[in-house]
Structures are given as structure tokens and as C-alpha cells.
N, C-alpha and C. Protein backbone atom coordinates (compact mmCIF):
# COMPACT_ATOMS: atom_id res chain seq x y z
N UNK A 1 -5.11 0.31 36.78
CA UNK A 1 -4.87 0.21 35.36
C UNK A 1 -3.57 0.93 35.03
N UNK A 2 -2.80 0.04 34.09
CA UNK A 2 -1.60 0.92 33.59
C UNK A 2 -1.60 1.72 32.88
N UNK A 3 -0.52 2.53 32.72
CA UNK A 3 -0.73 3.84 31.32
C UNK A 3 -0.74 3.36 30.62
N UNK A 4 -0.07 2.18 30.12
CA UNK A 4 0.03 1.70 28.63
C UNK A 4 -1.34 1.34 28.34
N UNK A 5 -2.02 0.64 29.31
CA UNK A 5 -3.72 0.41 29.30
C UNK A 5 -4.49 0.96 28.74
N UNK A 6 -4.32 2.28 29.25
CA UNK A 6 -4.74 3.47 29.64
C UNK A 6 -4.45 3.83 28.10
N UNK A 7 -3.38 4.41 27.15
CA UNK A 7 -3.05 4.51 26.04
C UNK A 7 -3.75 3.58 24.77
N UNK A 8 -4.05 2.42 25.28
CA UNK A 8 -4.83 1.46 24.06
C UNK A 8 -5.54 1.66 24.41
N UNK A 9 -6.66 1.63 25.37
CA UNK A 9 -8.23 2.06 25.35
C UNK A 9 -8.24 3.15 24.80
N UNK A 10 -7.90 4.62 25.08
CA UNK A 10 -7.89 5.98 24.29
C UNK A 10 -8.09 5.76 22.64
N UNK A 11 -6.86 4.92 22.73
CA UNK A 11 -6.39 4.91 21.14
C UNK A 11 -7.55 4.31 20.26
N UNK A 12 -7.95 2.97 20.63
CA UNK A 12 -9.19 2.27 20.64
C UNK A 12 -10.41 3.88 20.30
N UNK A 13 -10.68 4.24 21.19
CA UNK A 13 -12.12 4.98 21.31
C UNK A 13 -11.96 6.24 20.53
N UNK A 14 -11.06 6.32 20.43
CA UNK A 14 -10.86 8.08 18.80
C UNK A 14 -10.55 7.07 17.69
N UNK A 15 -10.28 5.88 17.20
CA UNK A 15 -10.70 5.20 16.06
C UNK A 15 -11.87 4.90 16.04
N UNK A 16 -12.46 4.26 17.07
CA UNK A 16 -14.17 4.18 17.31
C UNK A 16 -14.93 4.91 17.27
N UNK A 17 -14.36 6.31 17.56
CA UNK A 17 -15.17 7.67 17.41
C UNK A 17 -14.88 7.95 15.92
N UNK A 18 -14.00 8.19 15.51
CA UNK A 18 -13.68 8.61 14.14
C UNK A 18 -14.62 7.45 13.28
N UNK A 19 -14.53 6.62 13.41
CA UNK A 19 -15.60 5.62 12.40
C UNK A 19 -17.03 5.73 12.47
N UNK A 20 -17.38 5.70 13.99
CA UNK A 20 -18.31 6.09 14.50
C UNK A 20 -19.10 7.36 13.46
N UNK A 21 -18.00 8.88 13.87
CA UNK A 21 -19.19 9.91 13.02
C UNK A 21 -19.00 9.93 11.68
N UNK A 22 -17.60 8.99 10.88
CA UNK A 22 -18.22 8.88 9.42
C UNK A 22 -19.53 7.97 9.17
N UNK A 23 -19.97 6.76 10.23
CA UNK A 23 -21.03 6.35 9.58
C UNK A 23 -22.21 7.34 10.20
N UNK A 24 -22.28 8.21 11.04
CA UNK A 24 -23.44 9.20 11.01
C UNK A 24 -22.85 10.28 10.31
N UNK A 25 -22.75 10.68 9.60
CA UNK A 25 -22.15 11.44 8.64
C UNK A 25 -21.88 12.59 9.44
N UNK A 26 -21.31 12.67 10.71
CA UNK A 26 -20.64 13.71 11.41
C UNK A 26 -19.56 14.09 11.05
N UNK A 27 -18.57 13.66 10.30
CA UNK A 27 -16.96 13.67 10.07
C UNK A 27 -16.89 13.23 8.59
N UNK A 28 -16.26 13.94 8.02
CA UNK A 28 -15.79 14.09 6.27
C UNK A 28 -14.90 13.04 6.51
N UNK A 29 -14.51 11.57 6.09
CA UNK A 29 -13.33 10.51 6.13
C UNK A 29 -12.08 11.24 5.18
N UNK A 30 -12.51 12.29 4.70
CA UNK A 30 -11.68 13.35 3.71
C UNK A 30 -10.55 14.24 4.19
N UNK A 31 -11.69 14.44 5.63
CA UNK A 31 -10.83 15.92 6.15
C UNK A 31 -9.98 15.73 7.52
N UNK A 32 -9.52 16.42 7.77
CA UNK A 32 -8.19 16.55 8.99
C UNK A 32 -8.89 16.11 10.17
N UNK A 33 -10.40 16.06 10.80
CA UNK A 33 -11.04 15.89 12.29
C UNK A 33 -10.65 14.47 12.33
N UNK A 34 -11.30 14.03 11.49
CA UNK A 34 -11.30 12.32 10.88
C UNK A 34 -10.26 11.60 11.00
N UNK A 35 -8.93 12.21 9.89
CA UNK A 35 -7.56 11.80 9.73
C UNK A 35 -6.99 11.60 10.83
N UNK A 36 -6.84 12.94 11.47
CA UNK A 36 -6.55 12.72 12.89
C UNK A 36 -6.98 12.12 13.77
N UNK A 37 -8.19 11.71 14.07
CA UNK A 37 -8.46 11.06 15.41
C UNK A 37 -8.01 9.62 14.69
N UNK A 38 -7.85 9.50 13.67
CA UNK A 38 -7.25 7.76 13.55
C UNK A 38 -5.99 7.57 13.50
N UNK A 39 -5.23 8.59 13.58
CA UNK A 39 -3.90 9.31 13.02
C UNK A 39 -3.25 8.96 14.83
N UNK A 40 -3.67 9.76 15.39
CA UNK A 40 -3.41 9.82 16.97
C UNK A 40 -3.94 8.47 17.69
N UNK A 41 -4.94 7.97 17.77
CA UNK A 41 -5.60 6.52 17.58
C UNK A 41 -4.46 5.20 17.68
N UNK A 42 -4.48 5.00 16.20
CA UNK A 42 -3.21 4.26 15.92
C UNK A 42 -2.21 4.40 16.62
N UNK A 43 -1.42 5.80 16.96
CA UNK A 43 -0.27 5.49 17.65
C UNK A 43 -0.65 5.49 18.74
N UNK A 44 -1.49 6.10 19.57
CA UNK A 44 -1.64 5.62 20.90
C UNK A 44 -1.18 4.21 21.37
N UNK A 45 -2.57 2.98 20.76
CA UNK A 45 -2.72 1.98 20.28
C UNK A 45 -0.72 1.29 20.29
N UNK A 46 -0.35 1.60 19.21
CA UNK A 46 1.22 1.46 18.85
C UNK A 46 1.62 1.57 20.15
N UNK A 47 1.94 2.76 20.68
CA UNK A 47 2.11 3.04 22.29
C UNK A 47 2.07 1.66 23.05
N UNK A 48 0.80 1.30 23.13
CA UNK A 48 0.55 0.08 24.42
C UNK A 48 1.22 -1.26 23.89
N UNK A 49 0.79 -1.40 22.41
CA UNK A 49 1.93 -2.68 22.06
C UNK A 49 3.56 -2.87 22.71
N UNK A 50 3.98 -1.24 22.92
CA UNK A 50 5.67 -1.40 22.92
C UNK A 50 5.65 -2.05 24.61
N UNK A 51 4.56 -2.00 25.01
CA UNK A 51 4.54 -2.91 26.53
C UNK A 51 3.85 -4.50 26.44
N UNK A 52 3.36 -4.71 25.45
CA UNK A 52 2.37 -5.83 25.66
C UNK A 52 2.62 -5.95 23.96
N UNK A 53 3.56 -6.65 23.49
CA UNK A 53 3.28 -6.79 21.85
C UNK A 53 2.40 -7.69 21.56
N UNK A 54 1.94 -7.12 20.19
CA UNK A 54 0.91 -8.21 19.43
C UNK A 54 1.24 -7.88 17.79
N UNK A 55 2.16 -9.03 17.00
CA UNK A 55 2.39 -8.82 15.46
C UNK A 55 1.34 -8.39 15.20
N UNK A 56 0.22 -9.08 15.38
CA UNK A 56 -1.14 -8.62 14.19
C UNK A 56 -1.07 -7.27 14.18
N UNK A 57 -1.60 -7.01 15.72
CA UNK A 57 -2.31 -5.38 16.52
C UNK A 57 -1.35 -4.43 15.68
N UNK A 58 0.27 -4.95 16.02
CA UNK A 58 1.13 -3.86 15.48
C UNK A 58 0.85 -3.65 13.46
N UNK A 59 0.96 -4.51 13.29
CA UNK A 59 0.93 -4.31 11.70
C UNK A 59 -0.53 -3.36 11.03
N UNK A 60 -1.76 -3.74 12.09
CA UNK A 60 -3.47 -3.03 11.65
C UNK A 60 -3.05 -1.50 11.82
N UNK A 61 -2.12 -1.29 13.32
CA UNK A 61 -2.07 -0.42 13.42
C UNK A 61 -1.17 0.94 12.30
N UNK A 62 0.21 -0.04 12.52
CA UNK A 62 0.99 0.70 11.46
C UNK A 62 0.80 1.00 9.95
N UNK A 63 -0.57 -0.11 9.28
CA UNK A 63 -1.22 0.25 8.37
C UNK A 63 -1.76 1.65 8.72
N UNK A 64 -2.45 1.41 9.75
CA UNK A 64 -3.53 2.79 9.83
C UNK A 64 -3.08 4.08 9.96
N UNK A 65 -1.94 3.89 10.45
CA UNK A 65 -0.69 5.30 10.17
C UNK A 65 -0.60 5.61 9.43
N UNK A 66 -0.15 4.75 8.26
CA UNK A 66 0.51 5.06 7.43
C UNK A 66 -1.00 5.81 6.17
N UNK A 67 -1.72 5.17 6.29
CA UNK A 67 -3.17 5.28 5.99
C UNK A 67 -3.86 6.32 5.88
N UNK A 68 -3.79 7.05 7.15
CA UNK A 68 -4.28 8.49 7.81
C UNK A 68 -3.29 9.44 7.43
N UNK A 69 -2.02 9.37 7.05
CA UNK A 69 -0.86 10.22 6.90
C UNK A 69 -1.12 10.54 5.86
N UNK A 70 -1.24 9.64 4.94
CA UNK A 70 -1.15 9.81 3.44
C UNK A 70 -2.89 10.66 2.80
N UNK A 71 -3.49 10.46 4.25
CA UNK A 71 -5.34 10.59 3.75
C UNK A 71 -5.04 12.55 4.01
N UNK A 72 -3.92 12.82 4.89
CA UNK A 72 -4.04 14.38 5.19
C UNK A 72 -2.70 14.59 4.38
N UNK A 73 -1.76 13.78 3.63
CA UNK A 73 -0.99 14.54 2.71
C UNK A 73 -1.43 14.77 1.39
N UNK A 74 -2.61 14.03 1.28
CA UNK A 74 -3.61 14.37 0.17
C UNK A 74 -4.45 15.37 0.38
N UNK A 75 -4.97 15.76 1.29
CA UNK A 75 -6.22 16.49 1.90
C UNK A 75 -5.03 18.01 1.80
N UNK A 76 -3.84 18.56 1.85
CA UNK A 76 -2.93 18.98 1.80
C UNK A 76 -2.80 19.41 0.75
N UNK A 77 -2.33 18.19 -0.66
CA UNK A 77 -2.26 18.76 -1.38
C UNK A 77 -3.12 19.20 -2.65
N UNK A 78 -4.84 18.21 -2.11
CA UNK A 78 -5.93 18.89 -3.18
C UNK A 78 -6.01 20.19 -2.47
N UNK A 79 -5.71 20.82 -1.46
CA UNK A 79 -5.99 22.30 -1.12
C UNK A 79 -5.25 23.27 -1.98
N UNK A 80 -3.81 23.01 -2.54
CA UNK A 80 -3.40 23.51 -3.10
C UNK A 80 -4.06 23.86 -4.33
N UNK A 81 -4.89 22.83 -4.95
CA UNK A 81 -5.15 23.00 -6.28
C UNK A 81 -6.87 23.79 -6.46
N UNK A 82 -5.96 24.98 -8.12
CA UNK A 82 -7.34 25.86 -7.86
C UNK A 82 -8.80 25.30 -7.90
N UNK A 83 -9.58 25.69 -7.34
CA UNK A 83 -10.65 24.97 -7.16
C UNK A 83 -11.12 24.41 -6.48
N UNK A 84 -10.56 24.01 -5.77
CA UNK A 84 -10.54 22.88 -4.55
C UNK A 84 -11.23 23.18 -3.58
């Protein structure tokens, strides 16, 4: 198996995991465990395309970047606020 292989399966199975314990309510879809494993996920994923492209794969993925980025620059900045 190649690395790049090797890089989309990973990437694959910490989005699968991350979905995975929000539907057993193991993981807050709110908080940084979550964000991240789809965060790292995705680009893995991204990773194996730059050897084997796929428009679709690339675009689900670069959604999901962009997705997860924005889910912990929020998670970021409700921390700031009192109360939170």
C-alpha cells in the first residue's frame, strides 16, 4: 500500500470517528476533539487526492476544511465572551 493510500484511509477513519462519537454523544460537534479530527481528516484525505485526483472528493473535502476551521474560529471566539 502507498502512503498516499495510507493518508486517505487515516483521513477517512478520524472523519468516521469524529461522526461516529457525535452520534454516540462522545464528542461535543462544538468543541476542538471533534473540529479537529475532521480538520486533520480532510486534509489528510486532500493529501491522497494530490496523487490520485478526484473534483468531487477534492471539493467535499475542501468544504470540510473550510467547515471545521471556521467551527474552532468560533469555538475561539465564544470563549472569549463573558459567560461562555
Amino acid at each position: 500500500m502507498r502512503l498516499d493510500e495510507i493518508a486517505g484511509l487515516a483521513g477517512a477513519a478520524l472523519i468516521l470517528g469524529a461522526y461516529a462519537g457525535v452520534q454516540l454523544n462522545r464528542l461535543d460537534p462544538h468543541r476542538p476533539p471533534a473540529l479537529l479530527l475532521n480538520l486533520f481528516g480532510a486534509v489528510l484525505v486532500l493529501v491522497s487526492l494530490c496523487f490520485e485526483f478526484n473534483l468531487a472528493a477534492a471539493l467535499l473535502e475542501g468544504a470540510w476544511v473550510l467547515i471545521a476551521l471556521w467551527g474552532l474560529f468560533d469555538w475561539v471566539r465564544r470563549r472569549g465572551r463573558p459567560g461562555s
